[in-house]
C-alpha atoms as a PDB file:
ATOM      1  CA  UNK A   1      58.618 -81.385  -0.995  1.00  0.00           C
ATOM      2  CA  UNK A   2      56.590 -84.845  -1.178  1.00  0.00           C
ATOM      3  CA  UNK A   3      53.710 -85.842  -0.351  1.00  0.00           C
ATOM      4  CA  UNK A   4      55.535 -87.459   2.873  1.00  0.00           C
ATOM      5  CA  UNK A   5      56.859 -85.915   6.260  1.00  0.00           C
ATOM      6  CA  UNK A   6      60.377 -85.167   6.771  1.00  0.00           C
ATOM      7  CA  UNK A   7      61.786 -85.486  10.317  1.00  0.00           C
ATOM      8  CA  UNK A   8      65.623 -83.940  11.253  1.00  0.00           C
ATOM      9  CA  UNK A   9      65.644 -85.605  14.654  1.00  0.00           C
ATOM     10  CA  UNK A  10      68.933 -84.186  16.701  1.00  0.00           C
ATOM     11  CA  UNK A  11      69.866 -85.393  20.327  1.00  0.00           C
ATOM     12  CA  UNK A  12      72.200 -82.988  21.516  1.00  0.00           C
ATOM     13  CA  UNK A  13      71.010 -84.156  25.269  1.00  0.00           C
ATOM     14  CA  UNK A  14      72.851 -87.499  27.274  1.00  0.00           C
ATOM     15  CA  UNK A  15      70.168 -87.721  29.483  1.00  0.00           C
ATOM     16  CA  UNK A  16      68.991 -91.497  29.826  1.00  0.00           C
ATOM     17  CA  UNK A  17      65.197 -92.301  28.883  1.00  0.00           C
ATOM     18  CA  UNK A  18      64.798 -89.740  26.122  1.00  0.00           C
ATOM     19  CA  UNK A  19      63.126 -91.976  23.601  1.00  0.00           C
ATOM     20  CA  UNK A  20      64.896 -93.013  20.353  1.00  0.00           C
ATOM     21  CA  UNK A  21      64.359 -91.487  16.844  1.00  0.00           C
ATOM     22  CA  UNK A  22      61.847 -94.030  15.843  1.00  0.00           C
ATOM     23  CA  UNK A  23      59.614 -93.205  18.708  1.00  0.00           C
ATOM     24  CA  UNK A  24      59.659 -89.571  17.995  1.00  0.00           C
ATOM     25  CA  UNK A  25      58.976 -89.962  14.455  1.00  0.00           C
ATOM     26  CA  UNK A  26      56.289 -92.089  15.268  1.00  0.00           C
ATOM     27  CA  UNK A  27      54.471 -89.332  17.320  1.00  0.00           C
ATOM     28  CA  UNK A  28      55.543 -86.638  14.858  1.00  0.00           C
ATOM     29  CA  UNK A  29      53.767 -88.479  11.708  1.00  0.00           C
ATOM     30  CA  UNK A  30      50.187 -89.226  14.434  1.00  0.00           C
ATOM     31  CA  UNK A  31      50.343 -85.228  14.957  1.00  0.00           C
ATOM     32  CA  UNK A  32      51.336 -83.552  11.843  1.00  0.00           C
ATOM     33  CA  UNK A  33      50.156 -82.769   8.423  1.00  0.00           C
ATOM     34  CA  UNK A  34      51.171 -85.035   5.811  1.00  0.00           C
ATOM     35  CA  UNK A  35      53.171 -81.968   4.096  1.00  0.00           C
ATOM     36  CA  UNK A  36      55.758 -81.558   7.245  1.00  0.00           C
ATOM     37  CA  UNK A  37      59.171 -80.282   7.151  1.00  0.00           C
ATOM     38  CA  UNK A  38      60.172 -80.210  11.282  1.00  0.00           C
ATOM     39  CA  UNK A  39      63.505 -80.714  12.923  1.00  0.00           C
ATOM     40  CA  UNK A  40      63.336 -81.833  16.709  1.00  0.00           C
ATOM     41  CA  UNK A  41      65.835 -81.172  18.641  1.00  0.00           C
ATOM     42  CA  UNK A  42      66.518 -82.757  22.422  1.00  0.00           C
ATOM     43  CA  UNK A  43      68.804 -80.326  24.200  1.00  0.00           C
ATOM     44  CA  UNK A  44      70.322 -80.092  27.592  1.00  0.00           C
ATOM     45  CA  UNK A  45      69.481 -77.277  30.218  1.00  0.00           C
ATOM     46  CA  UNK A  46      72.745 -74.948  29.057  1.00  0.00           C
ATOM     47  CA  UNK A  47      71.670 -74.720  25.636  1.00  0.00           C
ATOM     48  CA  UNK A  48      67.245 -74.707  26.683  1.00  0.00           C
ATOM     49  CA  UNK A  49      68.445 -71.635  28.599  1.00  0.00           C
ATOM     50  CA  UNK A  50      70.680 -69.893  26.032  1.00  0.00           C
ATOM     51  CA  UNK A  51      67.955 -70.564  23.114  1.00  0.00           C
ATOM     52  CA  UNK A  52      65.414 -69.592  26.022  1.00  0.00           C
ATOM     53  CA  UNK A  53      67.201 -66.369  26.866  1.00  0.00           C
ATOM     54  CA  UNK A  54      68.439 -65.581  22.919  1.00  0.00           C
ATOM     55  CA  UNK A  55      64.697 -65.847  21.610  1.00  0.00           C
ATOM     56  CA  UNK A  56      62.292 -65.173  24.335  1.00  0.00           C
ATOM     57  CA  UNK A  57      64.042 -63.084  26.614  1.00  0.00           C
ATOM     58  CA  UNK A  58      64.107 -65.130  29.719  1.00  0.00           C
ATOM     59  CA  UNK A  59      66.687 -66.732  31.598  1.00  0.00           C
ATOM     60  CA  UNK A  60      65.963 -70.144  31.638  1.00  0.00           C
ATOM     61  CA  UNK A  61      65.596 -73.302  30.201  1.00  0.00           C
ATOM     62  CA  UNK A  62      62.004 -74.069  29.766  1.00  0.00           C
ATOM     63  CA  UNK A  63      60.113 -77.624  28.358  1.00  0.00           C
ATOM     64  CA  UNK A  64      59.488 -76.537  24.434  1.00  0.00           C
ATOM     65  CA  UNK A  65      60.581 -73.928  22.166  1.00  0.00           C
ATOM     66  CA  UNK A  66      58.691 -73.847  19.041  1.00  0.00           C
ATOM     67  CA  UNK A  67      59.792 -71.823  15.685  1.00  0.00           C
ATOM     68  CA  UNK A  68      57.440 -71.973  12.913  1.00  0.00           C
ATOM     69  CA  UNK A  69      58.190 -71.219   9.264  1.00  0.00           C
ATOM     70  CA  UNK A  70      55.618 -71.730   6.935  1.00  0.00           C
ATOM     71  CA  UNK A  71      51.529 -71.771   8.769  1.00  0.00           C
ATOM     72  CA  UNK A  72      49.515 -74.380   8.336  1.00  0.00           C
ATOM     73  CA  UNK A  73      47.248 -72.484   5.933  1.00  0.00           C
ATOM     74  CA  UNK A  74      50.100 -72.332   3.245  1.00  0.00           C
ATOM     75  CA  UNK A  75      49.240 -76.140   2.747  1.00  0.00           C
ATOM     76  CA  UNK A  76      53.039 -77.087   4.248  1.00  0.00           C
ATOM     77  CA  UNK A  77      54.339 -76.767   7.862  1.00  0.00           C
ATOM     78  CA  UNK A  78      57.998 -76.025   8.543  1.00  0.00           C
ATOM     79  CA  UNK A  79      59.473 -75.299  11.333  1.00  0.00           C
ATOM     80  CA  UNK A  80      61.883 -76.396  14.624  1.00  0.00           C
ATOM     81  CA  UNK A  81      60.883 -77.697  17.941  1.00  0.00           C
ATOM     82  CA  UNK A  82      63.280 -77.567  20.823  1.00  0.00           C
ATOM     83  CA  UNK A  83      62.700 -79.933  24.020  1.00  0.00           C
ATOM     84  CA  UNK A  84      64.286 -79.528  27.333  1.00  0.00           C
ATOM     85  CA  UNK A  85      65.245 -83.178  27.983  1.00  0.00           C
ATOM     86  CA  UNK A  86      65.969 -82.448  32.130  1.00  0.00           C
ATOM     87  CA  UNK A  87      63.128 -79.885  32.146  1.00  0.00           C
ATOM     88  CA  UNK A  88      60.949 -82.677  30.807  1.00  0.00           C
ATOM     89  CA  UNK A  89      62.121 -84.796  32.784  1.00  0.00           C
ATOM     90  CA  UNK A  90      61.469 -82.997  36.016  1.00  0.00           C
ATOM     91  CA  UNK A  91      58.195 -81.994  35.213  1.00  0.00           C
ATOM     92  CA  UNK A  92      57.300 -85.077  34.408  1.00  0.00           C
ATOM     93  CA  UNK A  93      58.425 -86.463  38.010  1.00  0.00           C
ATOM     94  CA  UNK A  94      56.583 -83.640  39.560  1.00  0.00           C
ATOM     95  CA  UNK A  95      53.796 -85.071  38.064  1.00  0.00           C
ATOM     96  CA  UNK A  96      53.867 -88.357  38.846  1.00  0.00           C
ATOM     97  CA  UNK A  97      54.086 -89.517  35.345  1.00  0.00           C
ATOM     98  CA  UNK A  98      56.104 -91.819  32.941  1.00  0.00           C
ATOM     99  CA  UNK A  99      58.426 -89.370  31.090  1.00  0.00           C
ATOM    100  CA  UNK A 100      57.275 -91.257  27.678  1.00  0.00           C
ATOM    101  CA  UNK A 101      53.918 -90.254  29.229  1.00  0.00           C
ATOM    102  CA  UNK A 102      55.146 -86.625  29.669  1.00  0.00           C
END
């Protein structure tokens, strides 16, 4: 792996206002290492709730699944993130907040 990031962006969500790729890579390279190897994927609320159920063991869809595959301290960070899009998006009305906010 380089020296750069690598983002796998997937939007496997319709939902309208989830922000395009360039915006997510764009907070992806502000939070991460350098030495990054993520894919992101924006699901709907079937598949938040099947990953949800498969590898946590509860029956719903929830805002942000993380899988991590290499720590930090091994000088590289791999790994998934799954978001929720309408989980995200209600929480973030709840909150009285801009989902890009959110």
């Amino acid at each position: 792996m380089s020296g750069h990031p690598h983002f796998d962006i997937q939007l496997a969500s319709r939902l309208p206002g989830i922000p395009p790729d360039r915006v997510f890579r764009k907070w992806l390279k502000a939070a991460l290492p350098v030495r990054t190897e993520l894919s992101l994927r924006v699901v709907n609320a079937a598949e938040g709730r099947r990953l949800n159920a498969e590898f946590r063991g509860k029956d719903y869809a929830t805002n942000v699944l993380t899988f991590v595959y290499h720590e930090p301290k091994a000088s590289m960070l791999s790994g998934d993130i799954v978001l929720c899009a309408p989980v995200v998006a209600k929480e973030a009305r709840e909150q009285g907040k801009p989902l890009l906010a959110h």
